[in-house]
Protein backbone atom coordinates (compact mmCIF):
# COMPACT_ATOMS: atom_id res chain seq x y z
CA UNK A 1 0.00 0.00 0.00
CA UNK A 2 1.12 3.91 -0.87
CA UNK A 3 2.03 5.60 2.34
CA UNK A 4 1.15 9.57 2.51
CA UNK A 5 1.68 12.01 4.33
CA UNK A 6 -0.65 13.85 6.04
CA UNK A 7 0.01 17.14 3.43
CA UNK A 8 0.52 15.11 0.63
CA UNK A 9 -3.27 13.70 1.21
CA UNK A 10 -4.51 16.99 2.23
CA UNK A 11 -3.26 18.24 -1.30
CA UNK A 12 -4.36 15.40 -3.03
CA UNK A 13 -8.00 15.57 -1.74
CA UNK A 14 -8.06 19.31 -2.46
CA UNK A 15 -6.76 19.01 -5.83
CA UNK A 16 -9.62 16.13 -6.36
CA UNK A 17 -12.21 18.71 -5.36
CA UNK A 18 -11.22 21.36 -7.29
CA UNK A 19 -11.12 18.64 -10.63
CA UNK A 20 -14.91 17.38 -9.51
CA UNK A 21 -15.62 21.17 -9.10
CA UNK A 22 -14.35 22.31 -12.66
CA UNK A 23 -16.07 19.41 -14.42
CA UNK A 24 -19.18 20.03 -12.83
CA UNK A 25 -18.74 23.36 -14.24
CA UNK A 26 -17.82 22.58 -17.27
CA UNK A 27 -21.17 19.94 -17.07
CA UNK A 28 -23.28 23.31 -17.02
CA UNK A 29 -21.17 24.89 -19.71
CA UNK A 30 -22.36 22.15 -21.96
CA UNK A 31 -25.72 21.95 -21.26
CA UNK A 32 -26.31 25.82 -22.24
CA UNK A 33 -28.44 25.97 -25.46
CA UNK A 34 -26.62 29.52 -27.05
CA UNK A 35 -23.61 30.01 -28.73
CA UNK A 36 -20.36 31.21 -27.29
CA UNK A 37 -18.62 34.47 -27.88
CA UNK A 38 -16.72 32.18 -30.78
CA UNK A 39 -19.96 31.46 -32.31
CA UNK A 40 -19.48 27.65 -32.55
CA UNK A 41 -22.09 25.38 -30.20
CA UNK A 42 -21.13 25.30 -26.70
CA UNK A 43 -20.07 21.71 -26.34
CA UNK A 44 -17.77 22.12 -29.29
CA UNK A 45 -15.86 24.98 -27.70
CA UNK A 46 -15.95 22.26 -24.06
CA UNK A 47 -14.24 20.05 -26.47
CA UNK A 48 -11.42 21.95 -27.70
CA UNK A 49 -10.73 23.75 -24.35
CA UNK A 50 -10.13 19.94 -23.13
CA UNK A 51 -8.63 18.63 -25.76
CA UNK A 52 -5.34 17.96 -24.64
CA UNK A 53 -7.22 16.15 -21.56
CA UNK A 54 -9.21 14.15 -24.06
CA UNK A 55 -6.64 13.29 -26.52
CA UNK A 56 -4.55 11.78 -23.82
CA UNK A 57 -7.42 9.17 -22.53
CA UNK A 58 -8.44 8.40 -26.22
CA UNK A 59 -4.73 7.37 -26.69
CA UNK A 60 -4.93 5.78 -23.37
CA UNK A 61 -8.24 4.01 -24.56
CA UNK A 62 -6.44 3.10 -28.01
CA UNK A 63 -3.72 1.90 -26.22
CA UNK A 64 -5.01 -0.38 -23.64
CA UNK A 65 -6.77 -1.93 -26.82
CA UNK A 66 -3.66 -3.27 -28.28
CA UNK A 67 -2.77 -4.41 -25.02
CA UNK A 68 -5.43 -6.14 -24.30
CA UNK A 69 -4.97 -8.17 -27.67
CA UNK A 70 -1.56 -9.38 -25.71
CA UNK A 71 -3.87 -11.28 -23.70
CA UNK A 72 -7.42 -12.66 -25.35
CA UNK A 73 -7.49 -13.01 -28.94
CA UNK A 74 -7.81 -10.21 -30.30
CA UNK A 75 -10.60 -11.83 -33.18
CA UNK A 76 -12.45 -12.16 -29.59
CA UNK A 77 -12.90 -8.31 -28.67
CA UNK A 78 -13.14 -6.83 -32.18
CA UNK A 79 -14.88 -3.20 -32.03
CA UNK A 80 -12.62 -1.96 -35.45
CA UNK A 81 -15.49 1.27 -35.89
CA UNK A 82 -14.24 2.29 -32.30
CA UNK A 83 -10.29 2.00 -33.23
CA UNK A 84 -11.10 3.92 -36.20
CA UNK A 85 -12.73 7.01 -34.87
CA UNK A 86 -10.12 6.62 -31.59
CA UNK A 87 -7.26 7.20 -34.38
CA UNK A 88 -9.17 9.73 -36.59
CA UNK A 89 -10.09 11.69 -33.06
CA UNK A 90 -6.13 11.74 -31.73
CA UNK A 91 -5.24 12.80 -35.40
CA UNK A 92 -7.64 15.61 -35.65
CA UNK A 93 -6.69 17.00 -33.16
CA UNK A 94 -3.02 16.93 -34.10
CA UNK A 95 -4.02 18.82 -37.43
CA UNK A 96 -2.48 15.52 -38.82
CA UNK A 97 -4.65 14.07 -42.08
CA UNK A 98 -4.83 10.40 -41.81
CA UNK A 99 -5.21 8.05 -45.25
CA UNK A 100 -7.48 5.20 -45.66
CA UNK A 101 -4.52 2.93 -45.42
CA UNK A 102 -3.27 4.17 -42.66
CA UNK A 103 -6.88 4.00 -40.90
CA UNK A 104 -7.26 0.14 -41.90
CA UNK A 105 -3.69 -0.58 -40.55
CA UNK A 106 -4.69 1.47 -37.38
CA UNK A 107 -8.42 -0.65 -36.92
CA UNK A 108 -5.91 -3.60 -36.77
CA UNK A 109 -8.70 -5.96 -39.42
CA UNK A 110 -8.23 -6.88 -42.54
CA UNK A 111 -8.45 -4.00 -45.47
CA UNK A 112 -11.81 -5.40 -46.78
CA UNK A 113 -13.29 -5.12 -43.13
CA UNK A 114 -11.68 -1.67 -42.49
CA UNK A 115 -13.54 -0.21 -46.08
CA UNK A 116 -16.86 -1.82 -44.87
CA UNK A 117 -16.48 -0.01 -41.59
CA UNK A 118 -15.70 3.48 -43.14
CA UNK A 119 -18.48 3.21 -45.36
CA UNK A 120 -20.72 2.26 -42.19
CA UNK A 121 -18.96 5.26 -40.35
CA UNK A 122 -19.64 7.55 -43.34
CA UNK A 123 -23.18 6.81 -44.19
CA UNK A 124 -24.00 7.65 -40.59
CA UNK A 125 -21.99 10.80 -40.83
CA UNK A 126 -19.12 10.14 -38.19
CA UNK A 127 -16.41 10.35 -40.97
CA UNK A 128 -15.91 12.05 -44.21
CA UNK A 129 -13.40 10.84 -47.17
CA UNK A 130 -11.07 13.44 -48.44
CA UNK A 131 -9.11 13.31 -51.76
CA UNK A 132 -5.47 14.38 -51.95
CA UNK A 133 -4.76 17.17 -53.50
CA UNK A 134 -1.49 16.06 -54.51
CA UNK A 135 -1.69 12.57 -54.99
CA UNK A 136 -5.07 11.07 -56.87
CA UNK A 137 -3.96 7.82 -55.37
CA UNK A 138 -4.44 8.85 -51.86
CA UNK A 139 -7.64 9.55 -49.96
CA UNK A 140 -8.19 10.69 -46.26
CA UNK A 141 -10.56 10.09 -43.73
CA UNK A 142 -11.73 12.75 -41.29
CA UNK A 143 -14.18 12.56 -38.41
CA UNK A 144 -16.92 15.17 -39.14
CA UNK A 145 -17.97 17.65 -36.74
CA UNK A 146 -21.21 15.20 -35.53
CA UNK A 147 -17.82 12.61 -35.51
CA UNK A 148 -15.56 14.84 -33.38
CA UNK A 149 -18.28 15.96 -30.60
CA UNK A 150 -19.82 12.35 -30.61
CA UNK A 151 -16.27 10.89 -29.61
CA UNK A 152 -15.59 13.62 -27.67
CA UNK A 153 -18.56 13.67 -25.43
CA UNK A 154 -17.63 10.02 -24.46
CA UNK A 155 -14.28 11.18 -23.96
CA UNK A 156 -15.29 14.42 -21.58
CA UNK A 157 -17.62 11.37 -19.51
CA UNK A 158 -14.55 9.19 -19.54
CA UNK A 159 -12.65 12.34 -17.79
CA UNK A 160 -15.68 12.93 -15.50
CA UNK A 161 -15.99 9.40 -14.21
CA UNK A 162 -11.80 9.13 -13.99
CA UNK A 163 -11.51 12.46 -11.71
CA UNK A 164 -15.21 11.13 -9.80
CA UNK A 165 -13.01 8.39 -9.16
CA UNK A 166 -9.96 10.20 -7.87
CA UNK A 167 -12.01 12.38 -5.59
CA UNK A 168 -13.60 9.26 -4.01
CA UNK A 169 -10.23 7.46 -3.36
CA UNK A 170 -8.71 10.12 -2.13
CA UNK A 171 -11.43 11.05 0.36
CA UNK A 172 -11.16 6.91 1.41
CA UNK A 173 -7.54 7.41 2.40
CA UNK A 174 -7.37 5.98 6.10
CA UNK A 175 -5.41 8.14 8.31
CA UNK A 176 -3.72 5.35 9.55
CA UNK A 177 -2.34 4.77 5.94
CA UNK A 178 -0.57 8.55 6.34
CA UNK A 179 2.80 7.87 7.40
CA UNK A 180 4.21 9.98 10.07
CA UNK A 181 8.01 11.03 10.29
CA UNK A 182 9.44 9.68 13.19
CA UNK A 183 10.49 11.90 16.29
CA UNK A 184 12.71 14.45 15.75
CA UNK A 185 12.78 14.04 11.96
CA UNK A 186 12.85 17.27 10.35
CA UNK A 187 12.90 18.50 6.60
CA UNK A 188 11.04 17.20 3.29
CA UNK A 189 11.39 13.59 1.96
């Protein structure tokens, strides 16, 4: 078990309000029906003021994925559509363009599967195909706005329910579990 000190869990539960605090608020934010001084819809503006946030749990996500395919087959937890917009999501918000190869290599299924998946993703407007300008050979794949907010909403509940979590661990911290210098110990550890 983690030993603490008695500051170290006074900081940590303070810092755990404060997250539970600014995600409530940014809850309300979302749930306001006019436009922001930007002009675009309010959750879009949530999700690029937390996109750094959000791009690090969908690479978490992305990543425990292909770990998890260390363990179980991986023909066994198939969800290729998620991988997809995971990879577009982290990309867009990058500014990096991402080809159709590139997205089927990424989905981790066979090329055949991956093109049945982007048309499913298309028709129901998650993702958009984008020729090169430089290269007829070469198409991209973007997530569409309805794309972007979809996967970012999930991501922004994914962040709610991780610092939830945080706050509720932290307030469970036993004071027995702080660990207390012994006599006559002075300074910082």
């Amino acid at each position: 078990m983690t030993e603490f000190s008695d500051s170290a869990v006074a900081s940590i539960r303070s810092l755990a309000v404060t997250i539970v605090q600014l995600t409530s608020s940014a809850e309300t934010d979302l749930r306001q029906n006019s436009a922001n001084s930007c002009g675009c819809p309010p959750k879009r503006c949530s999700l690029e003021r937390d996109l750094p946030l959000l791009v690090q749990i969908a690479r978490q996500e992305y990543e425990a994925r292909r770990r998890r395919a260390r363990h179980v087959d991986p023909s066994l937890l198939g969800e290729p559509a998620w991988d997809i917009l995971l990879d577009l999501f982290i990309n867009a918000a990058e500014n990096r363009l991402v080809s159709v190869t590139s997205s089927a290599i990424a989905s981790q299924v066979p090329v055949t599967t991956a093109l049945r998946y982007f048309a499913a993703l298309e028709t129901k407007g998650l993702i958009t195909r984008q020729k090169s300008q430089t290269d007829a050979r070469v198409t991209f794949l973007k997530l569409t706005n309805q794309g972007f907010r979809s996967v970012g909403s999930y991501l922004q509940e994914r962040a709610t329910g991780i610092f939830s979590d945080l706050a509720i661990q932290t307030a469970a911290i036993p004071r027995a579990a702080v660990v207390q210098p012994p006599l006559g110990a002075t300074g910082v550890r």
